[in-house]
C-alpha atoms as a PDB file:
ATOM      1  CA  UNK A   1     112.281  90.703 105.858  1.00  0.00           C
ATOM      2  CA  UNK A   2     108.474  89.425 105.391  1.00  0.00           C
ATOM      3  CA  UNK A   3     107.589  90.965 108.634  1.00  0.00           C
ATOM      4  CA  UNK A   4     108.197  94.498 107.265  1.00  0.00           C
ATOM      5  CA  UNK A   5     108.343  97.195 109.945  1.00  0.00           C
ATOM      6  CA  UNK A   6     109.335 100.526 108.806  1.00  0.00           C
ATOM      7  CA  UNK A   7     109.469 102.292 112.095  1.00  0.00           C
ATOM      8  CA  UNK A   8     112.512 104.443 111.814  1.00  0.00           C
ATOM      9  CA  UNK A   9     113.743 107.191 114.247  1.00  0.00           C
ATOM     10  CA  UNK A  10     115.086 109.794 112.268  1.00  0.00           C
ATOM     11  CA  UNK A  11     117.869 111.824 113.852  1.00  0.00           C
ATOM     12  CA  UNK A  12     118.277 115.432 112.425  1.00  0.00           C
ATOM     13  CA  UNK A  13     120.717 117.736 113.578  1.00  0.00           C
ATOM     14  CA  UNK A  14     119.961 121.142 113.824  1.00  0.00           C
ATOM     15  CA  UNK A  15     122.554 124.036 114.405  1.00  0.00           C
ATOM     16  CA  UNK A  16     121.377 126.086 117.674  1.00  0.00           C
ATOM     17  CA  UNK A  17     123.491 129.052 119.361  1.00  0.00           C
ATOM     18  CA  UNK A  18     124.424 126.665 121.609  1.00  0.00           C
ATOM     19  CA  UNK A  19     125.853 124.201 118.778  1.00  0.00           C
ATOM     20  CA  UNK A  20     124.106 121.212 117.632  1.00  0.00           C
ATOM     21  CA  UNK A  21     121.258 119.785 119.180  1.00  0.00           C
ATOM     22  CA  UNK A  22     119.450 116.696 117.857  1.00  0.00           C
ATOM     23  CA  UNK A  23     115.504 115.944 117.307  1.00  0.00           C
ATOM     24  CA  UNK A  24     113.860 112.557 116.453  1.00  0.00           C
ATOM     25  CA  UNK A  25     111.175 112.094 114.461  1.00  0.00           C
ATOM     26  CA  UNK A  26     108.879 108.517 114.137  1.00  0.00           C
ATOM     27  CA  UNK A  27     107.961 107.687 110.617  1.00  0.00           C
ATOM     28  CA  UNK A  28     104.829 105.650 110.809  1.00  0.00           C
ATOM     29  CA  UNK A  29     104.672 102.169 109.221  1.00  0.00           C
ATOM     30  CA  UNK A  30     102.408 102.005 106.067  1.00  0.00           C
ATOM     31  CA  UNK A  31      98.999 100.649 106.414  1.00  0.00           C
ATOM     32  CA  UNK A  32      98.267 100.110 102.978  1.00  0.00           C
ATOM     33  CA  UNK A  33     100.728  99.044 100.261  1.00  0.00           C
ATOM     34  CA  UNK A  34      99.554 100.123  96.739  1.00  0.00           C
ATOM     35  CA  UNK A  35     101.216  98.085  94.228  1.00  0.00           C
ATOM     36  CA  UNK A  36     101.204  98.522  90.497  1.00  0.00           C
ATOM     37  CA  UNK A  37     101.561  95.695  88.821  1.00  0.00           C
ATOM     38  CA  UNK A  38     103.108  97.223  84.847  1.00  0.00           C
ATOM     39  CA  UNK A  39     105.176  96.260  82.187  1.00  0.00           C
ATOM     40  CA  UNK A  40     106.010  98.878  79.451  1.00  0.00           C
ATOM     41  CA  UNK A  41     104.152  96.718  76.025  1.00  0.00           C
ATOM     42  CA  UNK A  42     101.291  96.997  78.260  1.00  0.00           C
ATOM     43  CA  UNK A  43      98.200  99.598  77.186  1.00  0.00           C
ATOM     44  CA  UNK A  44      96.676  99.845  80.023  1.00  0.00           C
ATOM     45  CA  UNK A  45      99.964 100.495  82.219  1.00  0.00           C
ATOM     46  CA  UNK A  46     101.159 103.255  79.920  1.00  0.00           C
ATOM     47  CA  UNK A  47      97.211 104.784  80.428  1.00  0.00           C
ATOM     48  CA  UNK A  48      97.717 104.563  84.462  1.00  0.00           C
ATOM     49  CA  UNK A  49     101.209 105.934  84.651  1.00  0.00           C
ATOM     50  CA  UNK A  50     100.137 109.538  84.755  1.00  0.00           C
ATOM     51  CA  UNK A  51      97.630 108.477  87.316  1.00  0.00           C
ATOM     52  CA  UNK A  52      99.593 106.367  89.339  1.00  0.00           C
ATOM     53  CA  UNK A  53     101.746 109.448  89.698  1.00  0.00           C
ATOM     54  CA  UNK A  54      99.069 112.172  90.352  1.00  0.00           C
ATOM     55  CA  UNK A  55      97.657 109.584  93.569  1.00  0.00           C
ATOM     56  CA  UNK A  56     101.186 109.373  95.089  1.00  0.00           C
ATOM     57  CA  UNK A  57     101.003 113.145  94.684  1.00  0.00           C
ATOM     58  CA  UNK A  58      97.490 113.456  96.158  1.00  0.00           C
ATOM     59  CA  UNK A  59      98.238 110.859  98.911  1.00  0.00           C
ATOM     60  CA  UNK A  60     101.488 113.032  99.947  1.00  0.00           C
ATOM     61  CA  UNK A  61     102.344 112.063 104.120  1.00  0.00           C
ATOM     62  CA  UNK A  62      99.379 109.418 104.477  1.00  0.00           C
ATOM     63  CA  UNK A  63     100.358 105.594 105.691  1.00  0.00           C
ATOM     64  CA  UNK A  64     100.607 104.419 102.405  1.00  0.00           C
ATOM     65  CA  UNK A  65     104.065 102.899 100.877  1.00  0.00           C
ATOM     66  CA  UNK A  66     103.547 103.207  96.835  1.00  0.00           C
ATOM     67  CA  UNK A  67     104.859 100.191  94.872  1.00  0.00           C
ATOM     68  CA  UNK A  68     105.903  99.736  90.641  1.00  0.00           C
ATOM     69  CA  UNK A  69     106.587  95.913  89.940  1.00  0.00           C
ATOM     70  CA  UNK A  70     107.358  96.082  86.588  1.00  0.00           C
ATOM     71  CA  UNK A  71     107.250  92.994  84.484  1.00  0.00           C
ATOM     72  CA  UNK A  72     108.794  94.069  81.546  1.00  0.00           C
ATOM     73  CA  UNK A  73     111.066  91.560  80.839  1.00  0.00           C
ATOM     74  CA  UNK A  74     113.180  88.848  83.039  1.00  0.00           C
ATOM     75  CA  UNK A  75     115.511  91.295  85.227  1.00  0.00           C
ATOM     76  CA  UNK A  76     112.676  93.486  86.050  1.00  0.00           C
ATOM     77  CA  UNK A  77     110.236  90.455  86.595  1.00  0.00           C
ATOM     78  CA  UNK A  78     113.183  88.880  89.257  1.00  0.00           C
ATOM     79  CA  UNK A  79     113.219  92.611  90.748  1.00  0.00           C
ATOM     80  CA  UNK A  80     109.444  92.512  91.077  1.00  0.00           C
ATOM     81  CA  UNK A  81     109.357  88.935  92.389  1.00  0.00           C
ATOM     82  CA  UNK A  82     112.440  89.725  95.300  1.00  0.00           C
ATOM     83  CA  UNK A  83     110.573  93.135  96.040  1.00  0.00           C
ATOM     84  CA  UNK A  84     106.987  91.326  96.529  1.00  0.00           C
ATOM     85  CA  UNK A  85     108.672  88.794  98.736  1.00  0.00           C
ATOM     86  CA  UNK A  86     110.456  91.349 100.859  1.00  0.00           C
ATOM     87  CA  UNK A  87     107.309  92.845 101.590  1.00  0.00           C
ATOM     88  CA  UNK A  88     105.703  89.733 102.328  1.00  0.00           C
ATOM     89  CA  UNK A  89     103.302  89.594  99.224  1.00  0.00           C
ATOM     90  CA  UNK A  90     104.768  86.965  97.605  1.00  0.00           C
ATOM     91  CA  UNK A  91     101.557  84.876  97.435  1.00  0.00           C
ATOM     92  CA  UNK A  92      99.442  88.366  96.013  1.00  0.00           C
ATOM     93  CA  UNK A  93     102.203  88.028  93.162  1.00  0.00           C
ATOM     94  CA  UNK A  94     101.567  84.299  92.358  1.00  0.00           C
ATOM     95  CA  UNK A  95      98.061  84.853  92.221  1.00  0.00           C
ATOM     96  CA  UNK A  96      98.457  87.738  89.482  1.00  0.00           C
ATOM     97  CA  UNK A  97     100.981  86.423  87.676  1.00  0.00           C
ATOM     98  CA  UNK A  98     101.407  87.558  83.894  1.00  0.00           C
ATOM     99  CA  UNK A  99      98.667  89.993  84.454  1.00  0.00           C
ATOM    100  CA  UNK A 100      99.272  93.863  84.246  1.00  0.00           C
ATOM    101  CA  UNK A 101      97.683  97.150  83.926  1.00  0.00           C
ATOM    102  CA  UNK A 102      96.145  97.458  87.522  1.00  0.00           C
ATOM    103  CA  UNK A 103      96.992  98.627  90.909  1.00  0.00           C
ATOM    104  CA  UNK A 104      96.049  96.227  94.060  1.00  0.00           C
ATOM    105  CA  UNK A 105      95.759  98.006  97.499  1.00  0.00           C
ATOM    106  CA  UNK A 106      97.013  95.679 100.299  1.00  0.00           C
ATOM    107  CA  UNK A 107      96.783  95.530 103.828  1.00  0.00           C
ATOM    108  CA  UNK A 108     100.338  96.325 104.788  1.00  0.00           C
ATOM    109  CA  UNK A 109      99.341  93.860 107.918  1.00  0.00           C
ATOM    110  CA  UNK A 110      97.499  91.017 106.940  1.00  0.00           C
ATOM    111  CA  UNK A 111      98.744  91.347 103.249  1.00  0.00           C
ATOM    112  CA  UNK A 112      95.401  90.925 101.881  1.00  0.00           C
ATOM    113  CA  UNK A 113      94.285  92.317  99.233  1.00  0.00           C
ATOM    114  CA  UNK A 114      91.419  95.567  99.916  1.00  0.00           C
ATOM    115  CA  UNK A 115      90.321  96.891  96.339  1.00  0.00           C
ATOM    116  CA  UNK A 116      91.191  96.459  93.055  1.00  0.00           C
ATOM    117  CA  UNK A 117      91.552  99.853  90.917  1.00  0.00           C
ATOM    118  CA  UNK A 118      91.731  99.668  86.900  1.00  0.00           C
ATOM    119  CA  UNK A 119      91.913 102.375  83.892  1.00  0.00           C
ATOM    120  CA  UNK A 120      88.402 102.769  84.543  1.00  0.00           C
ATOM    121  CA  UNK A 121      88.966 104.511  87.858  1.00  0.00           C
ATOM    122  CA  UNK A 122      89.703 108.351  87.570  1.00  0.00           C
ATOM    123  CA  UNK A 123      92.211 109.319  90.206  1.00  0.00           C
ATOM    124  CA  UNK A 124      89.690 111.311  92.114  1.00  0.00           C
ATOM    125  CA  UNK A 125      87.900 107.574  92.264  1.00  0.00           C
ATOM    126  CA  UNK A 126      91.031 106.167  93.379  1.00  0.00           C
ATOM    127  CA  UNK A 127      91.985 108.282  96.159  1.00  0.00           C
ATOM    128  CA  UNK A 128      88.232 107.853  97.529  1.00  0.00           C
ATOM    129  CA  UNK A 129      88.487 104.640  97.927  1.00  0.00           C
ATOM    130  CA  UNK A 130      92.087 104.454  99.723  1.00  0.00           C
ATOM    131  CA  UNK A 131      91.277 107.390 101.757  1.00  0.00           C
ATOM    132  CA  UNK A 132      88.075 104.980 102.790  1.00  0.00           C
ATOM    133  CA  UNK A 133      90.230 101.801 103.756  1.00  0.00           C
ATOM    134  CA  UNK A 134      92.878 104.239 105.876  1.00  0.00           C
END
């Protein structure tokens, strides 16, 4: 799974007089991945929860796939560690080990890391500078 492609053709049904007829619709792959690296004892994490969840709100139907790795404790840490790999960021996740309280925005191709955004960056901030990279 590193080469993540989330191209999916969505079949819906929909009832017609006729009976049932059936649309597709593409979902887009991300372009960015915006990954929150938290862990609950964490300050900072706690402080960007609310925020986190305003920008996913904000950033409704753009290319970008929103990511918690939560590094609470050992289960969640193995979660985190098996989700990063899957989406081939493995190496992002070595590199920021036992650090939390920030969210990375990654280039859902090359996997490199774009921007940095911290407690110090209001969500209005943060959605200026995604909105820039898309």
């Amino acid at each position: 799974m590193k080469n993540l492609k989330l191209l999916i053709i969505v079949l819906m049904l929909t009832v017609s007089n006729d009976g049932f007829s059936q649309k597709s619709t593409t979902i887009e792959s991300p372009k960015l991945f915006l990954v929150k690296f938290h862990a609950d004892w964490c300050r900072n994490c706690r402080a960007m929860g609310p925020v986190f969840e305003d920008l996913k709100n904000k950033m409704d139907g753009s290319n970008v796939l929103f990511v918690k790795l939560d590094f609470t404790n050992n289960q969640t840490k193995h979660q985190a560690n098996m989700l990063g790999d899957g989406l081939g960021i493995g190496a992002v996740l070595k590199a920021n080990q036992r650090r939390t309280g920030f969210v990375l925005v990654i280039d859902a191709k090359t996997k490199k890391v774009l921007q940095k955004l911290t407690k110090d960056d209001d969500v209005y901030m943060m959605e200026s500078k995604i909105r820039a990279l898309l």
